[in-house]
PDB file of N, CA and C in Angstrom:
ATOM      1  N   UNK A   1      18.538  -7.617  12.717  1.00  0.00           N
ATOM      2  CA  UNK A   1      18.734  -7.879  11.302  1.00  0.00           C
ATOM      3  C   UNK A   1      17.607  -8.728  10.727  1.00  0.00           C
ATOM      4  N   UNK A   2      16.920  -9.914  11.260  1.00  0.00           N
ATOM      5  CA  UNK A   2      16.597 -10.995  11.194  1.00  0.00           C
ATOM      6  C   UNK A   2      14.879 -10.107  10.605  1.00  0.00           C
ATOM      7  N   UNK A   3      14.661  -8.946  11.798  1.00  0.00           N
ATOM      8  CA  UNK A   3      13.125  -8.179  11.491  1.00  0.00           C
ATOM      9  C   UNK A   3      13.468  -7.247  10.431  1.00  0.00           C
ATOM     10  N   UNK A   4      14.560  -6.794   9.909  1.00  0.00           N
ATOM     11  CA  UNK A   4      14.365  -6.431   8.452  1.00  0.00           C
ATOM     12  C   UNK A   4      14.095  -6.738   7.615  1.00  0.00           C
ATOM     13  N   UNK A   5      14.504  -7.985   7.668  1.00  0.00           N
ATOM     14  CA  UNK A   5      14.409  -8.960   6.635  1.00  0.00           C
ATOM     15  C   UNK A   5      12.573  -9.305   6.297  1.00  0.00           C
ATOM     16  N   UNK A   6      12.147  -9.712   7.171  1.00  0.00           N
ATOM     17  CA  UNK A   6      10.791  -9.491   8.087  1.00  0.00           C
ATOM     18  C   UNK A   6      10.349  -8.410   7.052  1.00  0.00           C
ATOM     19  N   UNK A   7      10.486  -7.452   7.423  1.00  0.00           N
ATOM     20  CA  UNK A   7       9.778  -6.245   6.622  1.00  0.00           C
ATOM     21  C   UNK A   7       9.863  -6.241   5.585  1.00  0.00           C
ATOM     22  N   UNK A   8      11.421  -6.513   5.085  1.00  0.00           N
ATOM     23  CA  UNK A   8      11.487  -6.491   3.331  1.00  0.00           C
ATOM     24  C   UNK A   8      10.585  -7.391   2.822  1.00  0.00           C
ATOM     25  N   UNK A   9      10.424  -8.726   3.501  1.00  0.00           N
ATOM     26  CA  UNK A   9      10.072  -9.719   2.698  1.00  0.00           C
ATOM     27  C   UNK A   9       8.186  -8.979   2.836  1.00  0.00           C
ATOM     28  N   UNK A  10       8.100  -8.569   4.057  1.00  0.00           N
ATOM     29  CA  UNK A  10       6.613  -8.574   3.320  1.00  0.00           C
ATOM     30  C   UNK A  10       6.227  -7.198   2.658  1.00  0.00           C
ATOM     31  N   UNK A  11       7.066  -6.131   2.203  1.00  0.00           N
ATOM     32  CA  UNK A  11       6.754  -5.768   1.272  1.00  0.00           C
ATOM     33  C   UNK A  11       6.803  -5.841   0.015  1.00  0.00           C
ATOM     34  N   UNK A  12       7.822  -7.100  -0.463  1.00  0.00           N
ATOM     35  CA  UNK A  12       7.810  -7.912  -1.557  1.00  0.00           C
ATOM     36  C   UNK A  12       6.766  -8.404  -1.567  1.00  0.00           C
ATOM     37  N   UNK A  13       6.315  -8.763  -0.712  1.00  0.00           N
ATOM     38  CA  UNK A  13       4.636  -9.875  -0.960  1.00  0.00           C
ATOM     39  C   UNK A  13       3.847  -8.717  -1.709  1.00  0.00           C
ATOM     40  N   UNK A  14       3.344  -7.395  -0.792  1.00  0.00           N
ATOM     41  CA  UNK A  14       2.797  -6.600  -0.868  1.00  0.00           C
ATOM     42  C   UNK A  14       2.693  -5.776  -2.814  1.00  0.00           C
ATOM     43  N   UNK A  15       3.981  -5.651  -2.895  1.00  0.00           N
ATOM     44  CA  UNK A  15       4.384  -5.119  -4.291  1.00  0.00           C
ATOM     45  C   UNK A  15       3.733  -6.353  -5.137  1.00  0.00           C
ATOM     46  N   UNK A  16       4.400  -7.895  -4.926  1.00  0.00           N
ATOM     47  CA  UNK A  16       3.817  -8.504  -5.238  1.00  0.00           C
ATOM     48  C   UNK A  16       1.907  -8.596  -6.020  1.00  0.00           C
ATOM     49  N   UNK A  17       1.678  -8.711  -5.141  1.00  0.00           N
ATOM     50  CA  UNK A  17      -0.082  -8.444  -4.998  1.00  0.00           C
ATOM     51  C   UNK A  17      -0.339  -7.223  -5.567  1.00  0.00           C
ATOM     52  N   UNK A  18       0.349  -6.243  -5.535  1.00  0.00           N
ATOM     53  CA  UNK A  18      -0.323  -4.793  -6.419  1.00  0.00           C
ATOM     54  C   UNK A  18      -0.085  -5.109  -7.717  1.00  0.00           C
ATOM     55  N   UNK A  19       1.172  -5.859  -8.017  1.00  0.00           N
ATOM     56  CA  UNK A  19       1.792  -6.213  -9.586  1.00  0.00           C
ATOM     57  C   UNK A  19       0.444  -6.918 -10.227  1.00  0.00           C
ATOM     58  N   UNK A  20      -0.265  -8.182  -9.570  1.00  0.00           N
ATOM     59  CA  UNK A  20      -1.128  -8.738  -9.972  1.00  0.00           C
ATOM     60  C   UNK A  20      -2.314  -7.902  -9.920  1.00  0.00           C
ATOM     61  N   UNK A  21      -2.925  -7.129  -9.135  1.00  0.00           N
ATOM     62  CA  UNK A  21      -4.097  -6.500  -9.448  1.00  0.00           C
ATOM     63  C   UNK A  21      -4.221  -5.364 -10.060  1.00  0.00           C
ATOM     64  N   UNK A  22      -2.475  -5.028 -10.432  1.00  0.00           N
ATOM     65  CA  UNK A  22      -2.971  -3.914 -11.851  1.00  0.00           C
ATOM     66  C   UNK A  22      -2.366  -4.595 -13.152  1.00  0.00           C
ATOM     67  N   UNK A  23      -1.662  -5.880 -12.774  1.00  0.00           N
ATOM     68  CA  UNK A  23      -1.458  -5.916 -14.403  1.00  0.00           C
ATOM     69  C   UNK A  23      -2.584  -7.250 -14.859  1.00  0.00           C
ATOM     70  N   UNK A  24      -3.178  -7.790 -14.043  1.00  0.00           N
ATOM     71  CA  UNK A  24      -4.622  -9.127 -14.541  1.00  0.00           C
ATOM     72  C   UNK A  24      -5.769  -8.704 -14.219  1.00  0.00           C
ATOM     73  N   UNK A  25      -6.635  -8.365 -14.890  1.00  0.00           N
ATOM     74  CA  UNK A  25      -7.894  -7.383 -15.154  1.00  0.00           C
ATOM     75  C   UNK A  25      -8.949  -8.056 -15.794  1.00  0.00           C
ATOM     76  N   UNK A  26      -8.727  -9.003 -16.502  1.00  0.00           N
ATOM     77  CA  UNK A  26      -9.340 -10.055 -17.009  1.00  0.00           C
ATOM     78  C   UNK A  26     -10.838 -10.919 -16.212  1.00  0.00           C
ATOM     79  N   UNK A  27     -10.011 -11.335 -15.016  1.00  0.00           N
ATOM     80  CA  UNK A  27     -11.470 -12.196 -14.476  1.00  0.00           C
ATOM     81  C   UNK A  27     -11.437 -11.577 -13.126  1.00  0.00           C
ATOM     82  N   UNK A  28     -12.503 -11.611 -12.766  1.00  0.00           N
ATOM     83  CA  UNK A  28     -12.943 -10.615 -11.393  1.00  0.00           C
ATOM     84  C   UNK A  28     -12.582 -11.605 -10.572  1.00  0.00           C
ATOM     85  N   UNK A  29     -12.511 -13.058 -10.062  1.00  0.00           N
ATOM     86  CA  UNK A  29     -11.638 -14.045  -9.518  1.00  0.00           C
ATOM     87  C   UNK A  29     -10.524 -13.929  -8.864  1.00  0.00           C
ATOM     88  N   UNK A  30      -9.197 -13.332 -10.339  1.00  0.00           N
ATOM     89  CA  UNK A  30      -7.862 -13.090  -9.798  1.00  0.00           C
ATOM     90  C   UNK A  30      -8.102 -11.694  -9.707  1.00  0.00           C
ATOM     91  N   UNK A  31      -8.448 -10.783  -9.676  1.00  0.00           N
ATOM     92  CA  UNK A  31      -8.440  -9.635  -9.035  1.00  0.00           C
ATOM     93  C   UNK A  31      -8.910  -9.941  -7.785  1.00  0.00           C
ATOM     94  N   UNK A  32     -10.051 -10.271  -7.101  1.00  0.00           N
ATOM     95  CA  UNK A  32     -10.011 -11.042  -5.768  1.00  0.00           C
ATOM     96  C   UNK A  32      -9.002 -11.068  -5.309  1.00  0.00           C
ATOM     97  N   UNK A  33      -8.381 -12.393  -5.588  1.00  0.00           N
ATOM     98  CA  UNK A  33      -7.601 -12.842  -5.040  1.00  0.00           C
ATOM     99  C   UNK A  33      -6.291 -12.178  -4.859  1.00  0.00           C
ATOM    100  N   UNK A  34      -5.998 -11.628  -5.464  1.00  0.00           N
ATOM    101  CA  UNK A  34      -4.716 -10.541  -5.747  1.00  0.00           C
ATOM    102  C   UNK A  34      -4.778  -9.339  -4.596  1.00  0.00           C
ATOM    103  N   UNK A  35      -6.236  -9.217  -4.743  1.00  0.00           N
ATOM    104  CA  UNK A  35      -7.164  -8.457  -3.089  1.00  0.00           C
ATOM    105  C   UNK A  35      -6.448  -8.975  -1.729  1.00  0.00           C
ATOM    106  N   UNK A  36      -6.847  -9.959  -1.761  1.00  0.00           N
ATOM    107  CA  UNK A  36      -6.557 -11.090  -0.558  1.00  0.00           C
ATOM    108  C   UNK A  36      -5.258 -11.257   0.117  1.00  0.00           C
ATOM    109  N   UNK A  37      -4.355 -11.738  -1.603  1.00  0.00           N
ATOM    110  CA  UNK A  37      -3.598 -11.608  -1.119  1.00  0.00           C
ATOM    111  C   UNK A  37      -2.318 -10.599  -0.372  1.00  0.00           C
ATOM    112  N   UNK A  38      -3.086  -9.411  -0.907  1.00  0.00           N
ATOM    113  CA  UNK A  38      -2.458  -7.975  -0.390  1.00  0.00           C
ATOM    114  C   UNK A  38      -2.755  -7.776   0.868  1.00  0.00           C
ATOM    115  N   UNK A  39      -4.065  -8.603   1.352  1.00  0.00           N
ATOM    116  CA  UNK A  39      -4.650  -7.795   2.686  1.00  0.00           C
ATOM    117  C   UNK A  39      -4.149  -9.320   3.998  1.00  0.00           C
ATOM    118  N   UNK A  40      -3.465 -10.143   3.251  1.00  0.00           N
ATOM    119  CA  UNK A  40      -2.934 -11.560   4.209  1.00  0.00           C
ATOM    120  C   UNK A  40      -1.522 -10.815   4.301  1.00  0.00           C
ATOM    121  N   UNK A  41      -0.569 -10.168   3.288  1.00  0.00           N
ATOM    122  CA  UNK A  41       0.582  -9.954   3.473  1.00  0.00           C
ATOM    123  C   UNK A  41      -0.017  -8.619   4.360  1.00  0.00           C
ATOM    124  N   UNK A  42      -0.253  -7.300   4.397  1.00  0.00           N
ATOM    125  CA  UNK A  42      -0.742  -6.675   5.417  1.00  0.00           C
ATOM    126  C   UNK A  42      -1.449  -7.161   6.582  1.00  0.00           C
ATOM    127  N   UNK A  43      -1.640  -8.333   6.637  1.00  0.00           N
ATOM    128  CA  UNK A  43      -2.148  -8.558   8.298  1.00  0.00           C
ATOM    129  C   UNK A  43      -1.085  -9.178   9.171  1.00  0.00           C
ATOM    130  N   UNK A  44      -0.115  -9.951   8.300  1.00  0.00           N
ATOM    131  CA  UNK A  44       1.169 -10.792   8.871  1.00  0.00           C
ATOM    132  C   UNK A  44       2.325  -9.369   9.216  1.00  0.00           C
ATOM    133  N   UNK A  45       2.076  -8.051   8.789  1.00  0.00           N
ATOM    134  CA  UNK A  45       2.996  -7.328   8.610  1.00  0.00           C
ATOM    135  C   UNK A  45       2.424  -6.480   9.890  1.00  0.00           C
ATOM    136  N   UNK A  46       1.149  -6.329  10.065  1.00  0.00           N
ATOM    137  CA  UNK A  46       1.090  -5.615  11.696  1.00  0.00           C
ATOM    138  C   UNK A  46       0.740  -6.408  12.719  1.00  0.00           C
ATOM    139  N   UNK A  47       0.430  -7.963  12.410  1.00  0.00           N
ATOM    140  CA  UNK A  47       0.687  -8.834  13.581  1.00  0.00           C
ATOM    141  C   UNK A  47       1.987  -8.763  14.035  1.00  0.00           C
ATOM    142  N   UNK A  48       3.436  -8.633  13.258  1.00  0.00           N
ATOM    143  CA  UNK A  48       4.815  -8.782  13.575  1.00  0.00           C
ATOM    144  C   UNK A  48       5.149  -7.530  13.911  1.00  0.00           C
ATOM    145  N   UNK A  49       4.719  -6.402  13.525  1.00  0.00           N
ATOM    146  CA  UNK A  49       5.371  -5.196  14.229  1.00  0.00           C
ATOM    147  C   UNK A  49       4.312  -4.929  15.549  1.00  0.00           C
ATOM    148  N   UNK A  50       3.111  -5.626  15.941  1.00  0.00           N
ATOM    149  CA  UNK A  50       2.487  -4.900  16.772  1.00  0.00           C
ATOM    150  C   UNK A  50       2.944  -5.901  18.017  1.00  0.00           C
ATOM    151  N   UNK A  51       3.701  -7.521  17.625  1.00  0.00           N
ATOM    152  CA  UNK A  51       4.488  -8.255  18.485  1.00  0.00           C
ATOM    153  C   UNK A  51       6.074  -7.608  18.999  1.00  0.00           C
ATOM    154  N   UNK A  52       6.511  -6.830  17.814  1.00  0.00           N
ATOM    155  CA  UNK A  52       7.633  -6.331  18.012  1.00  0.00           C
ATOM    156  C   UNK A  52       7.733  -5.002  19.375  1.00  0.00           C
ATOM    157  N   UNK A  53       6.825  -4.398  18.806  1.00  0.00           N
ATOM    158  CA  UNK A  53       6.905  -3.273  19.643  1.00  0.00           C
ATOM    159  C   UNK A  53       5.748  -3.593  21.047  1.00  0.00           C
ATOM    160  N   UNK A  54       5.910  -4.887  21.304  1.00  0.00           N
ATOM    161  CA  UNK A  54       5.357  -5.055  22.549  1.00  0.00           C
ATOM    162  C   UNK A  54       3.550  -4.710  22.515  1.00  0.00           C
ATOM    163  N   UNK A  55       2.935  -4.487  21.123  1.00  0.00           N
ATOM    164  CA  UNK A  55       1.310  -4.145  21.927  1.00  0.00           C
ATOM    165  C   UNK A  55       0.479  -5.266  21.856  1.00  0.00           C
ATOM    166  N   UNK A  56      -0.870  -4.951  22.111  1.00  0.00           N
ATOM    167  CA  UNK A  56      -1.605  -6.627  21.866  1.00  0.00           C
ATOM    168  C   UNK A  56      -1.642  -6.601  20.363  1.00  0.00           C
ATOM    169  N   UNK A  57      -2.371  -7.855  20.013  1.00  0.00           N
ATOM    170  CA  UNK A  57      -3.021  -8.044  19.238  1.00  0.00           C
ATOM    171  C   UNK A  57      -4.388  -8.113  18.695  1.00  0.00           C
ATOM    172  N   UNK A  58      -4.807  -7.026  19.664  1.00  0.00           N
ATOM    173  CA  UNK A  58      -6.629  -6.771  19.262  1.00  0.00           C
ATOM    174  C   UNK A  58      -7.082  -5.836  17.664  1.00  0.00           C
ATOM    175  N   UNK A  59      -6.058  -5.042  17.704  1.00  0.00           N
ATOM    176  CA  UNK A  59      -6.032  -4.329  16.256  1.00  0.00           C
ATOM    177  C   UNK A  59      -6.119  -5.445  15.029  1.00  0.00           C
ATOM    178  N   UNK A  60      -5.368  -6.607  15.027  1.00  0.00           N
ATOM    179  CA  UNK A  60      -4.988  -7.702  13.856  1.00  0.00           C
ATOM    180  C   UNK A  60      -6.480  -8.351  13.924  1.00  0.00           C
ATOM    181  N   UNK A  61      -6.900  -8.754  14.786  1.00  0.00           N
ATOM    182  CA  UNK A  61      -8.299  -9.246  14.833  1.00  0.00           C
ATOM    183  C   UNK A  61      -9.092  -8.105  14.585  1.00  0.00           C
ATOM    184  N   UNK A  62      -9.180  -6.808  14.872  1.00  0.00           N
ATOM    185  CA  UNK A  62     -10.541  -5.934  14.274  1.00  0.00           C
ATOM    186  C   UNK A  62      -9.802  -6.165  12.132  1.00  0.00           C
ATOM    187  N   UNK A  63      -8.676  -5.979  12.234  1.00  0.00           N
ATOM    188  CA  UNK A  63      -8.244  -6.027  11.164  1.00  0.00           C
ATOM    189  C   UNK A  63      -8.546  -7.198  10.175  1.00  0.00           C
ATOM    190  N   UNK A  64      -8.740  -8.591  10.615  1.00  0.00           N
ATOM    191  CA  UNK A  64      -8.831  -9.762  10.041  1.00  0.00           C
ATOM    192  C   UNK A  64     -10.260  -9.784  10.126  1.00  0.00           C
ATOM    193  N   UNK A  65     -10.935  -9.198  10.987  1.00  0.00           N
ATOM    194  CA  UNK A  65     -12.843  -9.131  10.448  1.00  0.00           C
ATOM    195  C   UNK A  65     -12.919  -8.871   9.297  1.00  0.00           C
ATOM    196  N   UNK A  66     -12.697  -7.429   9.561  1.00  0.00           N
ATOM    197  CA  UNK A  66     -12.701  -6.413   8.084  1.00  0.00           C
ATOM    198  C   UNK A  66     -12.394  -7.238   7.049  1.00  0.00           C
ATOM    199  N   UNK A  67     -11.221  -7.906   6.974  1.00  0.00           N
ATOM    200  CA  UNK A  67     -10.638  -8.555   5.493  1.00  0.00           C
ATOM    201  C   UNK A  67     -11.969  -9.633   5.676  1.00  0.00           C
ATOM    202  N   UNK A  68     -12.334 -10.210   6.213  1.00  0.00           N
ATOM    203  CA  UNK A  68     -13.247 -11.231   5.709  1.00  0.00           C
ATOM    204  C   UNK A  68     -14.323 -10.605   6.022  1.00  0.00           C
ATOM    205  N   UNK A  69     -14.841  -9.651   6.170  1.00  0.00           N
ATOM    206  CA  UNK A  69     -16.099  -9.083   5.603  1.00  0.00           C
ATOM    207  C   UNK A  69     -15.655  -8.354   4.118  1.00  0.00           C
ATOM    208  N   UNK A  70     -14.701  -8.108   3.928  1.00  0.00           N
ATOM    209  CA  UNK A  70     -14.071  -7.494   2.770  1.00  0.00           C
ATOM    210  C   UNK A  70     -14.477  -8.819   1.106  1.00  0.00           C
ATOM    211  N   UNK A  71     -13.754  -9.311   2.062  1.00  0.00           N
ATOM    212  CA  UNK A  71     -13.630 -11.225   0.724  1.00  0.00           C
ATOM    213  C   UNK A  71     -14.981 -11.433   0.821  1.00  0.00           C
ATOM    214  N   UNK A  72     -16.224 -11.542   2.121  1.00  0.00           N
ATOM    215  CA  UNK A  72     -17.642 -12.131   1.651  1.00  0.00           C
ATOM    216  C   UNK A  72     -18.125 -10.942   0.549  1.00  0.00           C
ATOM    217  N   UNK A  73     -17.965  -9.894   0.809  1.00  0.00           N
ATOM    218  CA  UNK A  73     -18.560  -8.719  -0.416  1.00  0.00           C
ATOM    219  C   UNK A  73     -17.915  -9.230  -1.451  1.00  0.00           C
ATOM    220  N   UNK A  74     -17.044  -9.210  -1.831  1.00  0.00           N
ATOM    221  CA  UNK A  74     -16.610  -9.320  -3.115  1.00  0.00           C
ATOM    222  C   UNK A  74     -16.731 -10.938  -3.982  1.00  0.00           C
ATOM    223  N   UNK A  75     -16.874 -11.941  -2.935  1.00  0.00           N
ATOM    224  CA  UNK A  75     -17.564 -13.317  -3.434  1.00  0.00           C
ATOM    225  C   UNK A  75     -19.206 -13.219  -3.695  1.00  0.00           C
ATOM    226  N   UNK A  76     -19.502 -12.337  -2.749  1.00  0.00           N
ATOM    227  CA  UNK A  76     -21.322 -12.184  -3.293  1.00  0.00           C
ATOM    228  C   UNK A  76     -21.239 -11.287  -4.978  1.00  0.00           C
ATOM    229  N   UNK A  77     -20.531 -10.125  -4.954  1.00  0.00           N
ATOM    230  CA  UNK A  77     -20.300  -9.568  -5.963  1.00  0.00           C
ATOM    231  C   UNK A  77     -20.378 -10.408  -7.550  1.00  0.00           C
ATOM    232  N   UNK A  78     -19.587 -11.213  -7.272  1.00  0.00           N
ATOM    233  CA  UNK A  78     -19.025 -12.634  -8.007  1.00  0.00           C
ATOM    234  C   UNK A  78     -20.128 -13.371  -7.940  1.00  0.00           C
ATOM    235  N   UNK A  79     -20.363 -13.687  -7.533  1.00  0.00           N
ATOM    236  CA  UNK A  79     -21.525 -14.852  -6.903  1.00  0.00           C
ATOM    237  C   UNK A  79     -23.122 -14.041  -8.351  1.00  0.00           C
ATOM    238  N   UNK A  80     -23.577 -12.387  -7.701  1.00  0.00           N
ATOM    239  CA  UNK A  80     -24.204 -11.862  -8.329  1.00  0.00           C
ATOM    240  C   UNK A  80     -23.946 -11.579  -9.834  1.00  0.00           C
ATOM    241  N   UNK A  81     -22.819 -11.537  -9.934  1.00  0.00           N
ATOM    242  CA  UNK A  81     -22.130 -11.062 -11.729  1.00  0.00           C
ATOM    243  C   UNK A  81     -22.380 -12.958 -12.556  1.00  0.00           C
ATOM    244  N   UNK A  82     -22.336 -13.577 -12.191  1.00  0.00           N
ATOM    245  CA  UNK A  82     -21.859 -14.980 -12.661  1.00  0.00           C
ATOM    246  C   UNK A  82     -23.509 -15.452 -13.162  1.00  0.00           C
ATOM    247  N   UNK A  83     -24.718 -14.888 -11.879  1.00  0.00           N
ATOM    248  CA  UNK A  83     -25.719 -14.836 -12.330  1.00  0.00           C
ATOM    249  C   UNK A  83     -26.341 -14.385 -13.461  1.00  0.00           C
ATOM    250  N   UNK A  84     -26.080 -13.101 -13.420  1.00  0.00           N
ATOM    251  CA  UNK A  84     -26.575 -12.317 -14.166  1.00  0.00           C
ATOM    252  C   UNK A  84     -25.494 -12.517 -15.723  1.00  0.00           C
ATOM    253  N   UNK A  85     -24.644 -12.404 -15.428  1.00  0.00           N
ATOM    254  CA  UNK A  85     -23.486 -12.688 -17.388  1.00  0.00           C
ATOM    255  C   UNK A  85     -23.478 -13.760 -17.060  1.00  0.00           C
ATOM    256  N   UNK A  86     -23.155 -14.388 -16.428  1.00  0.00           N
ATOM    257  CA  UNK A  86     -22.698 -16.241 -17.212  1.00  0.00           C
ATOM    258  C   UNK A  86     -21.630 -16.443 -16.748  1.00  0.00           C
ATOM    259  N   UNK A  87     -20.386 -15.170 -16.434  1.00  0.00           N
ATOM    260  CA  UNK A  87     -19.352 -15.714 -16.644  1.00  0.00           C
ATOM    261  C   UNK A  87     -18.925 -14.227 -15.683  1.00  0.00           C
ATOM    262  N   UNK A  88     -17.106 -14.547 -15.459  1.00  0.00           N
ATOM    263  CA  UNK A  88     -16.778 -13.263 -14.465  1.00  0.00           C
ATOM    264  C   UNK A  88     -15.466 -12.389 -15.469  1.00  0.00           C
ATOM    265  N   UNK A  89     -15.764 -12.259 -16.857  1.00  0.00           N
ATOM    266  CA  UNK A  89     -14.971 -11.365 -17.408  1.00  0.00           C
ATOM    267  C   UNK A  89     -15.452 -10.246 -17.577  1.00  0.00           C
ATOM    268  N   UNK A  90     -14.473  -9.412 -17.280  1.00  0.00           N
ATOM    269  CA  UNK A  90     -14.571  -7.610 -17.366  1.00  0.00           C
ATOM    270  C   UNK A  90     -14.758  -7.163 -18.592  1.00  0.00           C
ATOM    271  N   UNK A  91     -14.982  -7.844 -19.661  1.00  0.00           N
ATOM    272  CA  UNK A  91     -15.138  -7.226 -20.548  1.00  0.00           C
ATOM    273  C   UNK A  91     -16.637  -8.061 -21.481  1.00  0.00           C
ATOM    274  N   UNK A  92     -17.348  -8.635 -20.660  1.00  0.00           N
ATOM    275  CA  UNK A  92     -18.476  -9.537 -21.210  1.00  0.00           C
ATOM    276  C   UNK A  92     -19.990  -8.496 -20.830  1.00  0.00           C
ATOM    277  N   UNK A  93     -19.898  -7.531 -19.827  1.00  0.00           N
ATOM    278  CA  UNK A  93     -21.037  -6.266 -19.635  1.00  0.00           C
ATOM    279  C   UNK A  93     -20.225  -5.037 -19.460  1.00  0.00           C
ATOM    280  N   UNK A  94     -21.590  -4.478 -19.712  1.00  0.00           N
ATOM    281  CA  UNK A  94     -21.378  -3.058 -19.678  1.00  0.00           C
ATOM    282  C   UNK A  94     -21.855  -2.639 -18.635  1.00  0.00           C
ATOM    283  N   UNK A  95     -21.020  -0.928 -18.025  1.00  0.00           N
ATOM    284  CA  UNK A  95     -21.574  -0.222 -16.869  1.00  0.00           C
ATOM    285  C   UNK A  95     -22.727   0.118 -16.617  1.00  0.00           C
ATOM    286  N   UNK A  96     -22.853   0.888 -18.050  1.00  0.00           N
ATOM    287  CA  UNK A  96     -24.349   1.437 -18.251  1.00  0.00           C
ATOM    288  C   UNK A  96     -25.805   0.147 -17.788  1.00  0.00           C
ATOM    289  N   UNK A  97     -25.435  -1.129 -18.294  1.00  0.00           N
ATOM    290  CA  UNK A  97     -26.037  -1.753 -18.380  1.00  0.00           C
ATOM    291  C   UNK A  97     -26.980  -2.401 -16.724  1.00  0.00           C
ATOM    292  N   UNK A  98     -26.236  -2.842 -16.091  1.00  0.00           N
ATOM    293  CA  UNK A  98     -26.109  -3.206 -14.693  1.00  0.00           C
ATOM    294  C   UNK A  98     -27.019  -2.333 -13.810  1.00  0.00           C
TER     295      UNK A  98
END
């Protein structure tokens, strides 16, 4: 009972985190982070089933690279946009422009 619960709760996180990165569009920041936090509730969710069903945990670590090679791209991204506009709103450049 106790690992259902387990599951429900982290696909509440999960729904969670999609709610924020399609409904705040505004600053490239909380879209990040809304990133993040989708890919922390997906890493806690196959660390616990890959404990459940008895396998290692070498998948959660190739998995937790990825997310933080995932987050350094998208902070350089940020890092590069902040340079170049000033600022990290989606609506301060254009596509064409870039």
């Amino acid at each position: 009972m106790s690992n259902f619960l387990l599951y429900y709760f982290m696909m509440i996180m999960f729904l969670f985190g999609c709610m924020v990165f399609v409904s705040n569009r505004k600053h490239l920041l909380s879209v990040l982070l809304s990133l993040e936090f989708m890919v922390l509730s997906l890493f806690i969710f196959f660390f616990f089933y890959l404990n459940f069903m008895g396998f290692e945990s070498y998948f959660s670590m190739f998995f937790l690279t990825f997310c933080v090679c995932e987050g350094v791209l998208g902070l350089s991204i940020l890092v590069s946009m902040i340079r170049t506009h000033g600022n990290d709103y989606f609506q301060s450049f254009s596509v064409l422009q870039c």
